[in-house]
C-alpha atoms as a PDB file:
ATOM      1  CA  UNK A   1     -25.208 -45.086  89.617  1.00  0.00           C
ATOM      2  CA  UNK A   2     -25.262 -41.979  91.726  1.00  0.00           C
ATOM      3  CA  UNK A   3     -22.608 -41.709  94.812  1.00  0.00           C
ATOM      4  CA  UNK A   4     -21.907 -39.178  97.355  1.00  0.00           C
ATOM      5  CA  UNK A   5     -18.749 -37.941  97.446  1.00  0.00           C
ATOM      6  CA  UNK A   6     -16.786 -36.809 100.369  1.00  0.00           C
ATOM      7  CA  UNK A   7     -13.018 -35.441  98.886  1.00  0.00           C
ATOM      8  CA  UNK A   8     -10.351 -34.491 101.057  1.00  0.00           C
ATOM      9  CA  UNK A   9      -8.617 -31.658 101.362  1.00  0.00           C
ATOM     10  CA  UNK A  10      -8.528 -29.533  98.417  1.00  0.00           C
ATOM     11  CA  UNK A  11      -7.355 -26.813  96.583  1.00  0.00           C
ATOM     12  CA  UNK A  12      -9.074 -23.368  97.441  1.00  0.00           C
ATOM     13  CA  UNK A  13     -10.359 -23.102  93.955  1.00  0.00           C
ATOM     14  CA  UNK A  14     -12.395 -26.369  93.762  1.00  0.00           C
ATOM     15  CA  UNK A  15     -14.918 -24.660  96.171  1.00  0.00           C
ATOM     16  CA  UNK A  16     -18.617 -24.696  95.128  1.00  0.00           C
ATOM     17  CA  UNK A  17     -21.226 -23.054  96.793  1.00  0.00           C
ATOM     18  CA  UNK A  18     -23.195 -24.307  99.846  1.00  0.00           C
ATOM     19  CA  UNK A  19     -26.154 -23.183  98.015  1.00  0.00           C
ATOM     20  CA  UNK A  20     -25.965 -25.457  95.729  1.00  0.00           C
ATOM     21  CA  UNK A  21     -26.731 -28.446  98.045  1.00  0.00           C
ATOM     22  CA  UNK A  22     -25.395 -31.802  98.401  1.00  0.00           C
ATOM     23  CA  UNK A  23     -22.094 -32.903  96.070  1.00  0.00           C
ATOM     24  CA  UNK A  24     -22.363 -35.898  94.127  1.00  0.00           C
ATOM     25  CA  UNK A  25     -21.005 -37.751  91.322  1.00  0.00           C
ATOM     26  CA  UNK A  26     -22.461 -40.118  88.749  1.00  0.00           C
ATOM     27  CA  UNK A  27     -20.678 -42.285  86.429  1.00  0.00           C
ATOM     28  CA  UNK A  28     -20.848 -42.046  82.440  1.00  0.00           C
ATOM     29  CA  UNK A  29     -19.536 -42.456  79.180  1.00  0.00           C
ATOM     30  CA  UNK A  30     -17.163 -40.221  79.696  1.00  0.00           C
ATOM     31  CA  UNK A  31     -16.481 -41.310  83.104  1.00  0.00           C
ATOM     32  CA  UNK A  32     -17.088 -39.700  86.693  1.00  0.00           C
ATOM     33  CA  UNK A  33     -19.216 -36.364  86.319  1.00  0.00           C
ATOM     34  CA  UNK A  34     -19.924 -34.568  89.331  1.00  0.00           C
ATOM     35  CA  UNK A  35     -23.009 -32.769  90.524  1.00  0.00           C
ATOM     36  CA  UNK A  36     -25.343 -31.325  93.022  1.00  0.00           C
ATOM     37  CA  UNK A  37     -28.379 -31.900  94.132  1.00  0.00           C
ATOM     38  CA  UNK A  38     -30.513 -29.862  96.293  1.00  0.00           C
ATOM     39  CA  UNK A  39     -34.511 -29.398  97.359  1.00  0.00           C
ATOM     40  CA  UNK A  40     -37.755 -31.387  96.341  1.00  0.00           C
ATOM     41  CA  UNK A  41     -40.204 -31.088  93.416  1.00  0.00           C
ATOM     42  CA  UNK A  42     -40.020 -30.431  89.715  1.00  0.00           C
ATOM     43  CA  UNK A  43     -36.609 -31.502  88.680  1.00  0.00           C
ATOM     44  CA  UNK A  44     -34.297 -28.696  86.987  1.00  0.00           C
ATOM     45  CA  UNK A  45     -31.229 -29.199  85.414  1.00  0.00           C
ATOM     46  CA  UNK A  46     -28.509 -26.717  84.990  1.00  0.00           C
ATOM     47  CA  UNK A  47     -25.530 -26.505  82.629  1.00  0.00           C
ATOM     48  CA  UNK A  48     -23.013 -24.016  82.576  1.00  0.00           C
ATOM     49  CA  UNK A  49     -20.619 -23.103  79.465  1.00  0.00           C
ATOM     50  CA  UNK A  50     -16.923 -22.746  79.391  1.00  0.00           C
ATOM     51  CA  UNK A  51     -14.698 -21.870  81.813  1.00  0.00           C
ATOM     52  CA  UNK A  52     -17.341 -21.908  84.231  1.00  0.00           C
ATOM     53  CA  UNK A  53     -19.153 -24.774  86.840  1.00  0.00           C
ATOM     54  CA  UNK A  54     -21.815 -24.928  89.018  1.00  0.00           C
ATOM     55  CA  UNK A  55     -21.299 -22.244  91.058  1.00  0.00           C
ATOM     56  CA  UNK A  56     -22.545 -20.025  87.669  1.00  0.00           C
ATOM     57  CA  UNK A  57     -25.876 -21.259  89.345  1.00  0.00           C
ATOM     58  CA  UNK A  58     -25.573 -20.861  93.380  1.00  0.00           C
ATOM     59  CA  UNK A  59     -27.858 -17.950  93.737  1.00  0.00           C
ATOM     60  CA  UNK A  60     -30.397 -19.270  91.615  1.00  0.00           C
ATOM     61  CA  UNK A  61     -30.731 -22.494  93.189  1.00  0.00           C
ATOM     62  CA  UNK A  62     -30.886 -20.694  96.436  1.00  0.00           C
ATOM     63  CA  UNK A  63     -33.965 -18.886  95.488  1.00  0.00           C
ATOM     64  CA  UNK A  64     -35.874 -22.092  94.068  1.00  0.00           C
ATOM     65  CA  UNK A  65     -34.436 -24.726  96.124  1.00  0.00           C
ATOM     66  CA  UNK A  66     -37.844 -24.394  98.139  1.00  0.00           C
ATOM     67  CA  UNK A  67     -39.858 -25.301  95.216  1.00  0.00           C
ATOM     68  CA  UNK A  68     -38.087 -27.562  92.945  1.00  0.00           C
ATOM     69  CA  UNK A  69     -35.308 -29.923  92.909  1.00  0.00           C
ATOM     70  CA  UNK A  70     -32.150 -28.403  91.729  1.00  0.00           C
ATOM     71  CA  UNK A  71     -29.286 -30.332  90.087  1.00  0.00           C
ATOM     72  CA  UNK A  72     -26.517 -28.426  88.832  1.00  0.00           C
ATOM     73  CA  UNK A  73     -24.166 -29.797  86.646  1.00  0.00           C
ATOM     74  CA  UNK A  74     -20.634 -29.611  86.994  1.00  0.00           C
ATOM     75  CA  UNK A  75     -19.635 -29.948  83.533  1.00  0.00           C
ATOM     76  CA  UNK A  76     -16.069 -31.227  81.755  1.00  0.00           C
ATOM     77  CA  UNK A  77     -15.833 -27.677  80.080  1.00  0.00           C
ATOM     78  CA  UNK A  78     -12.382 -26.210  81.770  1.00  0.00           C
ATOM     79  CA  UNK A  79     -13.071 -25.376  85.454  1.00  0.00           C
ATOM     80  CA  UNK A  80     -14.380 -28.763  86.457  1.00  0.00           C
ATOM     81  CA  UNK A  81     -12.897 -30.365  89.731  1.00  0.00           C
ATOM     82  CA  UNK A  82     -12.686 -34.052  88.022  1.00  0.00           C
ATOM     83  CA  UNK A  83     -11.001 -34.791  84.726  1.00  0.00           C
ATOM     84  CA  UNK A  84     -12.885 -37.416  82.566  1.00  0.00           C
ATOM     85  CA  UNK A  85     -11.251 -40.023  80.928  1.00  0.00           C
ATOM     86  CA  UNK A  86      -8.493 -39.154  77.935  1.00  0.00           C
ATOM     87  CA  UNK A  87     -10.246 -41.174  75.598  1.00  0.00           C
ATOM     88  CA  UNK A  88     -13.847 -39.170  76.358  1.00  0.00           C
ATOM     89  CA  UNK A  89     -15.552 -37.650  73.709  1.00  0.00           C
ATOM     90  CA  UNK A  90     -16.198 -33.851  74.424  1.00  0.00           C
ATOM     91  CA  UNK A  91     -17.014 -32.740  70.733  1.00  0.00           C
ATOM     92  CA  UNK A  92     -20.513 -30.484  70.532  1.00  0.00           C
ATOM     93  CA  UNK A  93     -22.516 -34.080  69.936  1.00  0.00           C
ATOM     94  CA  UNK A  94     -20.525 -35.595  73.051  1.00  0.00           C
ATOM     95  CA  UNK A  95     -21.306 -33.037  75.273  1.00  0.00           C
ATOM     96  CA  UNK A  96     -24.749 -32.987  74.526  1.00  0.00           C
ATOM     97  CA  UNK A  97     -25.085 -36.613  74.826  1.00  0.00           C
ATOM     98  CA  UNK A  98     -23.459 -36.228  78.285  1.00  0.00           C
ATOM     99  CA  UNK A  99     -26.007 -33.908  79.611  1.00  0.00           C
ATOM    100  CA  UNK A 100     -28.655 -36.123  77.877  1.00  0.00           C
ATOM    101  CA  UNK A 101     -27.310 -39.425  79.589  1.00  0.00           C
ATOM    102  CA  UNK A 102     -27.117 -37.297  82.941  1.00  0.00           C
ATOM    103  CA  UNK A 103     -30.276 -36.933  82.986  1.00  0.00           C
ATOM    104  CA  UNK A 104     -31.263 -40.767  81.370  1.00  0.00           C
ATOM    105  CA  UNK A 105     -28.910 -42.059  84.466  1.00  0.00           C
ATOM    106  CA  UNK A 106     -29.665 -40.295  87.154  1.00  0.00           C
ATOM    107  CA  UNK A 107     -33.666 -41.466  86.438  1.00  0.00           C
ATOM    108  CA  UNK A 108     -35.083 -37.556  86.878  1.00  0.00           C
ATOM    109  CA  UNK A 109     -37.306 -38.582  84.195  1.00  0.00           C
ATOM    110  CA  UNK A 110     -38.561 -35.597  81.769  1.00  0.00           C
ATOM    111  CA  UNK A 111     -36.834 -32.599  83.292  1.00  0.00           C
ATOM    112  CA  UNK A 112     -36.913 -28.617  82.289  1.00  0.00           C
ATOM    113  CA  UNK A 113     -33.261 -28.379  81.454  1.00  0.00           C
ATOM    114  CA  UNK A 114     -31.432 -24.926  81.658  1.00  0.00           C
ATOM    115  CA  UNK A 115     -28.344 -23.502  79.594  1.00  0.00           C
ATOM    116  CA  UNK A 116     -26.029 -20.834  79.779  1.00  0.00           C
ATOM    117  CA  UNK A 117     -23.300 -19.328  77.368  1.00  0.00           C
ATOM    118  CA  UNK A 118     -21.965 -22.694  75.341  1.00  0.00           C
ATOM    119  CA  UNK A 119     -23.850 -25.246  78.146  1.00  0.00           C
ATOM    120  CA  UNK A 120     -27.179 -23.693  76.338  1.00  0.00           C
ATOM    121  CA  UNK A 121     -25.870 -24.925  72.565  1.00  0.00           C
ATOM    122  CA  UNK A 122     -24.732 -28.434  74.597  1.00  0.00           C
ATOM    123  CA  UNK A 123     -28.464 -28.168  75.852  1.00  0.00           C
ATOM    124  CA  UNK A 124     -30.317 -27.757  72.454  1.00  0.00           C
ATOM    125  CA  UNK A 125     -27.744 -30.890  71.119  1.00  0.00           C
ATOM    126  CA  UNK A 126     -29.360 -32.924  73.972  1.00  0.00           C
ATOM    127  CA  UNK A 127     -32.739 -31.758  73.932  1.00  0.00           C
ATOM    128  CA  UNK A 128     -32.531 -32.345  69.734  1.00  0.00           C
ATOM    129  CA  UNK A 129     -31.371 -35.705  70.429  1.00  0.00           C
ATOM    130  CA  UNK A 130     -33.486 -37.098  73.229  1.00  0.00           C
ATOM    131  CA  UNK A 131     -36.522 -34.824  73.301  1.00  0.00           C
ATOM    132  CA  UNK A 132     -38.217 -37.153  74.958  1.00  0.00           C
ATOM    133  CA  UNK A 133     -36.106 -36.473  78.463  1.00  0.00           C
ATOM    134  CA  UNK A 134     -36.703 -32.488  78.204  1.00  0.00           C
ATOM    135  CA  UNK A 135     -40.401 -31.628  79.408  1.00  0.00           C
ATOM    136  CA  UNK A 136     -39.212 -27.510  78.824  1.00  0.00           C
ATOM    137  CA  UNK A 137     -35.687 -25.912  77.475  1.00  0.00           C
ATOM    138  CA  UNK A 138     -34.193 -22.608  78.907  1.00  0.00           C
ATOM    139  CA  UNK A 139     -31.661 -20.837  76.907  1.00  0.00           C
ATOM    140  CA  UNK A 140     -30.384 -18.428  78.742  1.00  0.00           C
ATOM    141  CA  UNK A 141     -27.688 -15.917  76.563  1.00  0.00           C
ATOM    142  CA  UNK A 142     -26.332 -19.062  74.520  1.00  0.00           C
ATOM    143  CA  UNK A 143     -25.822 -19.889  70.773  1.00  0.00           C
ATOM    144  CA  UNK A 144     -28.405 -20.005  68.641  1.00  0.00           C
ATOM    145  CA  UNK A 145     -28.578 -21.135  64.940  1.00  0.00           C
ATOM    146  CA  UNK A 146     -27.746 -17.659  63.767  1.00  0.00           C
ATOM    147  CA  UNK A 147     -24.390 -17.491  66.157  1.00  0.00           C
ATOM    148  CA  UNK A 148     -20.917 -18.879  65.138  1.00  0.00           C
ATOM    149  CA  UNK A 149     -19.766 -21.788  67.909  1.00  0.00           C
ATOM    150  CA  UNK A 150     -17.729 -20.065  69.450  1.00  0.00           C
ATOM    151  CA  UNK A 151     -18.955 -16.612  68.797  1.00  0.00           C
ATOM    152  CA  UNK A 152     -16.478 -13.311  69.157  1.00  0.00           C
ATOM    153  CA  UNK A 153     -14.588 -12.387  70.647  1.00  0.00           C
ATOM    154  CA  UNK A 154     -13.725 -16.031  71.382  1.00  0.00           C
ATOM    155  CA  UNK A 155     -13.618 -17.525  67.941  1.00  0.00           C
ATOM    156  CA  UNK A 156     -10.030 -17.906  68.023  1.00  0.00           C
ATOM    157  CA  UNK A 157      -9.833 -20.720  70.692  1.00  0.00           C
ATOM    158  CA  UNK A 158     -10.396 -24.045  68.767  1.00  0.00           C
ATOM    159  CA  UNK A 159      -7.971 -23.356  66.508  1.00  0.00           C
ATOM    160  CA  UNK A 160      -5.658 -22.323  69.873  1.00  0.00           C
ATOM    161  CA  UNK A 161      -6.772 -25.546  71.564  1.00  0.00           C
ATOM    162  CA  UNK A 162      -5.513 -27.960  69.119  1.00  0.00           C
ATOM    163  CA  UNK A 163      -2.182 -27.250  70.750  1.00  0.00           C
ATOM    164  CA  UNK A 164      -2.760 -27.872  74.192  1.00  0.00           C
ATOM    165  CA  UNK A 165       0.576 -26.673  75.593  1.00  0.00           C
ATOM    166  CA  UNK A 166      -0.314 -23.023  73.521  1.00  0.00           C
ATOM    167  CA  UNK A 167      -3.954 -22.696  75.060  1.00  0.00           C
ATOM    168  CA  UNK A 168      -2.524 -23.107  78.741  1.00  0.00           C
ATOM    169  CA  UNK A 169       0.284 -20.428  78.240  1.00  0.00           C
ATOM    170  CA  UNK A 170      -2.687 -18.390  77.347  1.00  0.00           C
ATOM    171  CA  UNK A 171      -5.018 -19.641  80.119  1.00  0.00           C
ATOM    172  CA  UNK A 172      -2.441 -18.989  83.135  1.00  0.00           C
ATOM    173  CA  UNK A 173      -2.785 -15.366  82.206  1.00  0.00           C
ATOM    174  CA  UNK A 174      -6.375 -15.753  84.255  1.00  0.00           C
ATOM    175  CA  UNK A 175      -4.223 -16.394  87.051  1.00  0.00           C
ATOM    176  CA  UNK A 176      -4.130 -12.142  87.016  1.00  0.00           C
ATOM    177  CA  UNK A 177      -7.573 -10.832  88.149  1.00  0.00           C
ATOM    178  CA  UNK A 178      -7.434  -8.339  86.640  1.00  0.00           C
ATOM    179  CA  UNK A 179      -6.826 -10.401  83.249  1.00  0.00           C
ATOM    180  CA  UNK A 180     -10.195 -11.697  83.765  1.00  0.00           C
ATOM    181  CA  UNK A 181     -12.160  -8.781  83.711  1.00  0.00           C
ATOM    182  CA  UNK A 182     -10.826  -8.040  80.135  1.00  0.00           C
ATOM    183  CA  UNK A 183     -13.089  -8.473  76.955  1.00  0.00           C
ATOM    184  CA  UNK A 184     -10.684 -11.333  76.162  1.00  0.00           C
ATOM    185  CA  UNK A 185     -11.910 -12.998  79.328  1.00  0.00           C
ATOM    186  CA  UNK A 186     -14.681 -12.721  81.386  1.00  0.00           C
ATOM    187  CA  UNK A 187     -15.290  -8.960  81.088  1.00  0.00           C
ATOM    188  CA  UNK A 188     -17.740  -9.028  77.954  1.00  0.00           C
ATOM    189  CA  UNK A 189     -19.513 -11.826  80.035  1.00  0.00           C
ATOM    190  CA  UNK A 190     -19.926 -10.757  83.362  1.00  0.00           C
ATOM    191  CA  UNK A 191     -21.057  -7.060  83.923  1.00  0.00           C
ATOM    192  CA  UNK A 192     -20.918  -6.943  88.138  1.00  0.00           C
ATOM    193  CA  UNK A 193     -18.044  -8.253  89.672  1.00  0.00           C
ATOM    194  CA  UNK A 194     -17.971 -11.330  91.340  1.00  0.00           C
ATOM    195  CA  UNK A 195     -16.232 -12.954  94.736  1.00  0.00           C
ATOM    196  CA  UNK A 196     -12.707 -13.931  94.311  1.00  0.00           C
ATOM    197  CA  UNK A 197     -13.396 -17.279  95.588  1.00  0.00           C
ATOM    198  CA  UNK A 198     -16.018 -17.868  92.738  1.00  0.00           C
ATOM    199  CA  UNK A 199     -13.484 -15.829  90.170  1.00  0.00           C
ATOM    200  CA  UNK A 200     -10.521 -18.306  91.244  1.00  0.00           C
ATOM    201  CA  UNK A 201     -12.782 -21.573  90.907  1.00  0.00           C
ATOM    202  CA  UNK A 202     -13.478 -20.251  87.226  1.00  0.00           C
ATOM    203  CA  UNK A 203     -10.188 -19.284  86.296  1.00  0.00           C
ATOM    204  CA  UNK A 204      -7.601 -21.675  87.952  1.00  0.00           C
ATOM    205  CA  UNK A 205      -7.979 -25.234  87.100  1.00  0.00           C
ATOM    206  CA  UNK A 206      -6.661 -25.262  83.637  1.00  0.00           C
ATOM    207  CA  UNK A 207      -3.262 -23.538  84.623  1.00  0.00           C
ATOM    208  CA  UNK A 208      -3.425 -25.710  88.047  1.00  0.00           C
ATOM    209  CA  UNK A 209      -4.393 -29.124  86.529  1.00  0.00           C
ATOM    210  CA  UNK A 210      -3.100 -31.073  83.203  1.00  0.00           C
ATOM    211  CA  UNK A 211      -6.081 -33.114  83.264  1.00  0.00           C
ATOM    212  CA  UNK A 212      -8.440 -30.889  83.142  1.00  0.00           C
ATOM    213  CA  UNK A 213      -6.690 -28.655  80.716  1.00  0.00           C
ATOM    214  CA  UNK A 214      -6.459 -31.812  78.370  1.00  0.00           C
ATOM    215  CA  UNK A 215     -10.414 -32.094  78.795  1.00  0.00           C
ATOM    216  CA  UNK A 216     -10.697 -28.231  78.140  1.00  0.00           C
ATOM    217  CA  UNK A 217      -8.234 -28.465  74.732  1.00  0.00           C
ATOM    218  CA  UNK A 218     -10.811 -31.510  73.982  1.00  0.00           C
ATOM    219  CA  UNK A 219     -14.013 -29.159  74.340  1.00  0.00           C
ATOM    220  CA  UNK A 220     -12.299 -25.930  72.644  1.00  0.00           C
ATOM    221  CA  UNK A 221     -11.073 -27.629  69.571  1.00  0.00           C
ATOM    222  CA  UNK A 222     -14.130 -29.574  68.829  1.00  0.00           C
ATOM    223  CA  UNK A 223     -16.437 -26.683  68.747  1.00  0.00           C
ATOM    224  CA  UNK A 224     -17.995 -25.811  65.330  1.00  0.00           C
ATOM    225  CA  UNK A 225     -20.864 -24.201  64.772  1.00  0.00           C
ATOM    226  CA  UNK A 226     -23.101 -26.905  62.302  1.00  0.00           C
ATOM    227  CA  UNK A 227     -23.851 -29.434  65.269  1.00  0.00           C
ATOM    228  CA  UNK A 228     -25.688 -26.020  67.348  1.00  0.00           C
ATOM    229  CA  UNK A 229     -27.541 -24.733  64.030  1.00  0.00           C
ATOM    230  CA  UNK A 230     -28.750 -28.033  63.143  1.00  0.00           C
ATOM    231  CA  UNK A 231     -29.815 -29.060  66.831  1.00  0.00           C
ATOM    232  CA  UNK A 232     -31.393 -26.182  66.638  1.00  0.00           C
ATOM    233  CA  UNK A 233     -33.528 -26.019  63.195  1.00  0.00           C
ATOM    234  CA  UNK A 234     -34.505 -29.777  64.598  1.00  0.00           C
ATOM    235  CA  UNK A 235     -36.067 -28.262  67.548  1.00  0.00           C
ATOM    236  CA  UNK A 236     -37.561 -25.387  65.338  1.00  0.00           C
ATOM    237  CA  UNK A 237     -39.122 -28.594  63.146  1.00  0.00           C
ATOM    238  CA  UNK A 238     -39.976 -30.749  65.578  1.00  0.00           C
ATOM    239  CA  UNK A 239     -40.182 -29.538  69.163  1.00  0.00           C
ATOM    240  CA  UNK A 240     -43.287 -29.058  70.422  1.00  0.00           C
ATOM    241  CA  UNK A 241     -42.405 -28.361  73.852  1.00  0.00           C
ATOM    242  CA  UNK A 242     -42.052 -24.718  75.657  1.00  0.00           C
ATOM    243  CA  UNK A 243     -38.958 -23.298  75.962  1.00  0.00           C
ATOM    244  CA  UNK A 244     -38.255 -19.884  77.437  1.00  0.00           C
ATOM    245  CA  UNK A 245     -35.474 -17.380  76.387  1.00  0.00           C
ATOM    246  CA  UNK A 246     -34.083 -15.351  79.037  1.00  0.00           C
ATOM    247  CA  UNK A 247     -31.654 -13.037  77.842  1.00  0.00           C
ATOM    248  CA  UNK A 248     -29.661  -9.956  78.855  1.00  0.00           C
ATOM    249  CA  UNK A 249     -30.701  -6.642  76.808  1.00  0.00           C
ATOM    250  CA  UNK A 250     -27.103  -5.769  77.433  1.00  0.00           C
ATOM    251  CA  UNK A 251     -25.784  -8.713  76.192  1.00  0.00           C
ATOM    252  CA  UNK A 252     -22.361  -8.477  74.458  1.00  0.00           C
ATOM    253  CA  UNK A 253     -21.907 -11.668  72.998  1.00  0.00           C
ATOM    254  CA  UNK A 254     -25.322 -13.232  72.319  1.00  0.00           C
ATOM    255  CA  UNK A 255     -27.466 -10.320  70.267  1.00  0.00           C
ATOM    256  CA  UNK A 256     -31.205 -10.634  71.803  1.00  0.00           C
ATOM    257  CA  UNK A 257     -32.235 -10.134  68.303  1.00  0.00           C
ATOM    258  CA  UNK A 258     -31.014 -13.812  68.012  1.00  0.00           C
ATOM    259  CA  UNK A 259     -33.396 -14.716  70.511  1.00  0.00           C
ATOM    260  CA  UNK A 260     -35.797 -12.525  69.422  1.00  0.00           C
ATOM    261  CA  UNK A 261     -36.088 -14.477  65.844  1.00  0.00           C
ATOM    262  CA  UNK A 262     -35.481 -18.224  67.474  1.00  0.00           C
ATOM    263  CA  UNK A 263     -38.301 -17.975  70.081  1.00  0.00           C
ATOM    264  CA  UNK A 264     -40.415 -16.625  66.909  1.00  0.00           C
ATOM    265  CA  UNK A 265     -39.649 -19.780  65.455  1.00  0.00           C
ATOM    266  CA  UNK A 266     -39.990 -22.114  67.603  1.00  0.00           C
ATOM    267  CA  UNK A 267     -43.603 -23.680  68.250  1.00  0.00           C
ATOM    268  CA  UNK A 268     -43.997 -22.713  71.525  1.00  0.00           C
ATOM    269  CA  UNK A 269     -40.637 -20.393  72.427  1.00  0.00           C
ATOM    270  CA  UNK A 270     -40.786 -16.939  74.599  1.00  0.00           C
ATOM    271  CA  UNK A 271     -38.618 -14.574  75.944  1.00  0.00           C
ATOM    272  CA  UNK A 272     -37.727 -12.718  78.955  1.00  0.00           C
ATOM    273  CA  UNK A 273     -35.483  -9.865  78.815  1.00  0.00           C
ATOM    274  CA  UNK A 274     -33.037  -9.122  81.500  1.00  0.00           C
ATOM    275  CA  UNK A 275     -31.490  -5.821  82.162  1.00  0.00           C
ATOM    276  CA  UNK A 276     -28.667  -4.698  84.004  1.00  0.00           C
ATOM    277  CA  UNK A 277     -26.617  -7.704  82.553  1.00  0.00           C
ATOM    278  CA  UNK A 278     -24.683  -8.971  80.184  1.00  0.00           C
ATOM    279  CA  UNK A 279     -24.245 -13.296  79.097  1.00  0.00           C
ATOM    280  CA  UNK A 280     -23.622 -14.477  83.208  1.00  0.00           C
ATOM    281  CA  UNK A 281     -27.485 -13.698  83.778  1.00  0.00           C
ATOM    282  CA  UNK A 282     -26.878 -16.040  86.913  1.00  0.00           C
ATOM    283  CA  UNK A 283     -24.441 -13.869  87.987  1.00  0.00           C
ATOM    284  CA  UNK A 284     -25.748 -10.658  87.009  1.00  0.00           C
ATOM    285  CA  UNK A 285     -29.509 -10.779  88.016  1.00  0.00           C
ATOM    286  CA  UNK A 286     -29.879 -14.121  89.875  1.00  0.00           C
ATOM    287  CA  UNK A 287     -33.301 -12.964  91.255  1.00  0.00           C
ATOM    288  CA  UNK A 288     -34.538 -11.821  87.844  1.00  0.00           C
ATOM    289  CA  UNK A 289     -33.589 -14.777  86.483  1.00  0.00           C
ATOM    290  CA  UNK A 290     -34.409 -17.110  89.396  1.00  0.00           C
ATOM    291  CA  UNK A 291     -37.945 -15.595  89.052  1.00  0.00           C
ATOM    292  CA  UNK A 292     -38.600 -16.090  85.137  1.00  0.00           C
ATOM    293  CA  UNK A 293     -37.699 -19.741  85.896  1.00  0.00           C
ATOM    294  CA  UNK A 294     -40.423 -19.987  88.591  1.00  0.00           C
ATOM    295  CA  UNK A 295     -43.012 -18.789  86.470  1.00  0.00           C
ATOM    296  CA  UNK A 296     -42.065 -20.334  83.302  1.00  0.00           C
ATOM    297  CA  UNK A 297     -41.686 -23.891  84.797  1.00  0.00           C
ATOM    298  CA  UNK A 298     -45.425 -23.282  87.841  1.00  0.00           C
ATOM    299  CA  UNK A 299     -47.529 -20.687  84.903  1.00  0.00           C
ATOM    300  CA  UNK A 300     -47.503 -18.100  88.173  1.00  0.00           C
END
């Protein structure tokens, strides 16, 4: 069951956009996931990767808000406001059944679901899985099945993660913001810089929170690339859906020719190439990107 949620005071880096509407949280599996919901029509659902949360998706929501209803996602995936429970299972498969039982929960009934960075491989576990609740898929500069999960330059962290003490000595270095704009960090990510108060909400809550760097050691050490590549020769076999690729030409992580060969594959996939950006499309070009999704999800 869906609540509204009205927190008290909090710390400066658990903002999240006004753009993104109304804040709400549903329960789960996993326990309390929080959300937001804003404007009327065509549901979309958004899902950010690591280290990131649903202000990834503020400026796009702002520009479609008018025509469809927007809920972003504010996933369990290290800059999340609300630790799940210890026991919560945040391997690949979890997380994609979260995002599918989101959607089952919540009653949005067959939605076009949208992924960025690792929230795009959690997307094609869920869409795999319960094809039935995904009416399109939008992969927007994510793994594919011809990507290791996680790709460079961040294929070191699971192995990091399984001590969680070691992966936040190296996570309060984002406390530095000039850390994050580092290839190690953010910098082969996002090409334009950002706000601070957007940067902080990424960066801080693992060093800031034990919880939530618990969850974040959870997701990190988990990942492995098989559950992606086989969610994703499932969809190549089976789905019969559209799904759009929207990808950066600049792209340092995720090569477009990765896209390029899945969308070829798929039964009914396309692209869109972005440029002037590199994997943070909704950062980068929110009004490129905010008007691929218009036409991909209306035909116009």
């Amino acid at each position: 069951m869906a609540t509204t949620d009205h927190p008290a005071a909090a710390p400066a880096y658990h903002w999240r956009s006004p753009w993104l509407g109304e804040r709400r949280s549903v329960e789960l599996n996993v326990g309390r996931l929080e959300y937001f919901d804003r404007g009327a029509g065509p549901v979309l659902v958004f899902a950010h990767g690591w280290l990131a949360n649903a202000n990834l998706w503020r400026k796009v929501v702002d520009r479609l808000a008018d025509r469809f209803r927007c809920i972003a996602l504010d996933l369990p995936l290290g800059s999340h406001r609300v630790a799940v429970r210890a026991d919560a299972d945040l391997s690949p498969t979890g997380c994609g059944e979260l995002i599918a039982e989101a959607i089952a929960v919540l009653d949005l009934g067959a939605v076009t679901l949208i992924g960025n960075d690792s929230g795009g491989a959690y997307s094609q576990i869920a869409t795999a899985a319960h094809p039935q609740r995904i009416a399109r898929l939008v992969l927007n500069s994510c793994e594919t099945p011809y990507d290791t999960f996680p790709p460079p330059p961040f294929d070191g962290l699971p192995a990091l993660a399984r001590d969680p003490e070691a992966l936040g000595r190296v996570l309060a270095a984002l406390r530095d913001r000039e850390i994050r704009s580092t290839p190690a960090a953010y910098g082969h990510l996002i090409k334009h810089a950002i706000d601070d108060l957007v940067s902080d909400s990424y960066a801080l809550p693992c060093s800031s929170d034990p919880d939530i760097l618990r969850d974040t050691s959870k997701v990190m050490a988990a990942a492995a690339s098989d559950p992606v590549h086989d969610a994703g020769q499932r969809l190549i076999s089976t789905f019969d859906r559209p799904v759009l690729f929207v990808w950066g030409v600049e792209d340092q992580v995720f090569p477009l020719a990765h896209a390029q060969r899945y969308a070829g594959e798929l039964a009914k996939g396309q692209l869109t190439a972005i440029s002037d950006a590199f994997s943070f499309t909704p950062e980068d070009q929110p009004l490129r990107l905010a008007r691929a999704l218009a036409q991909f999800c209306t035909g116009s």
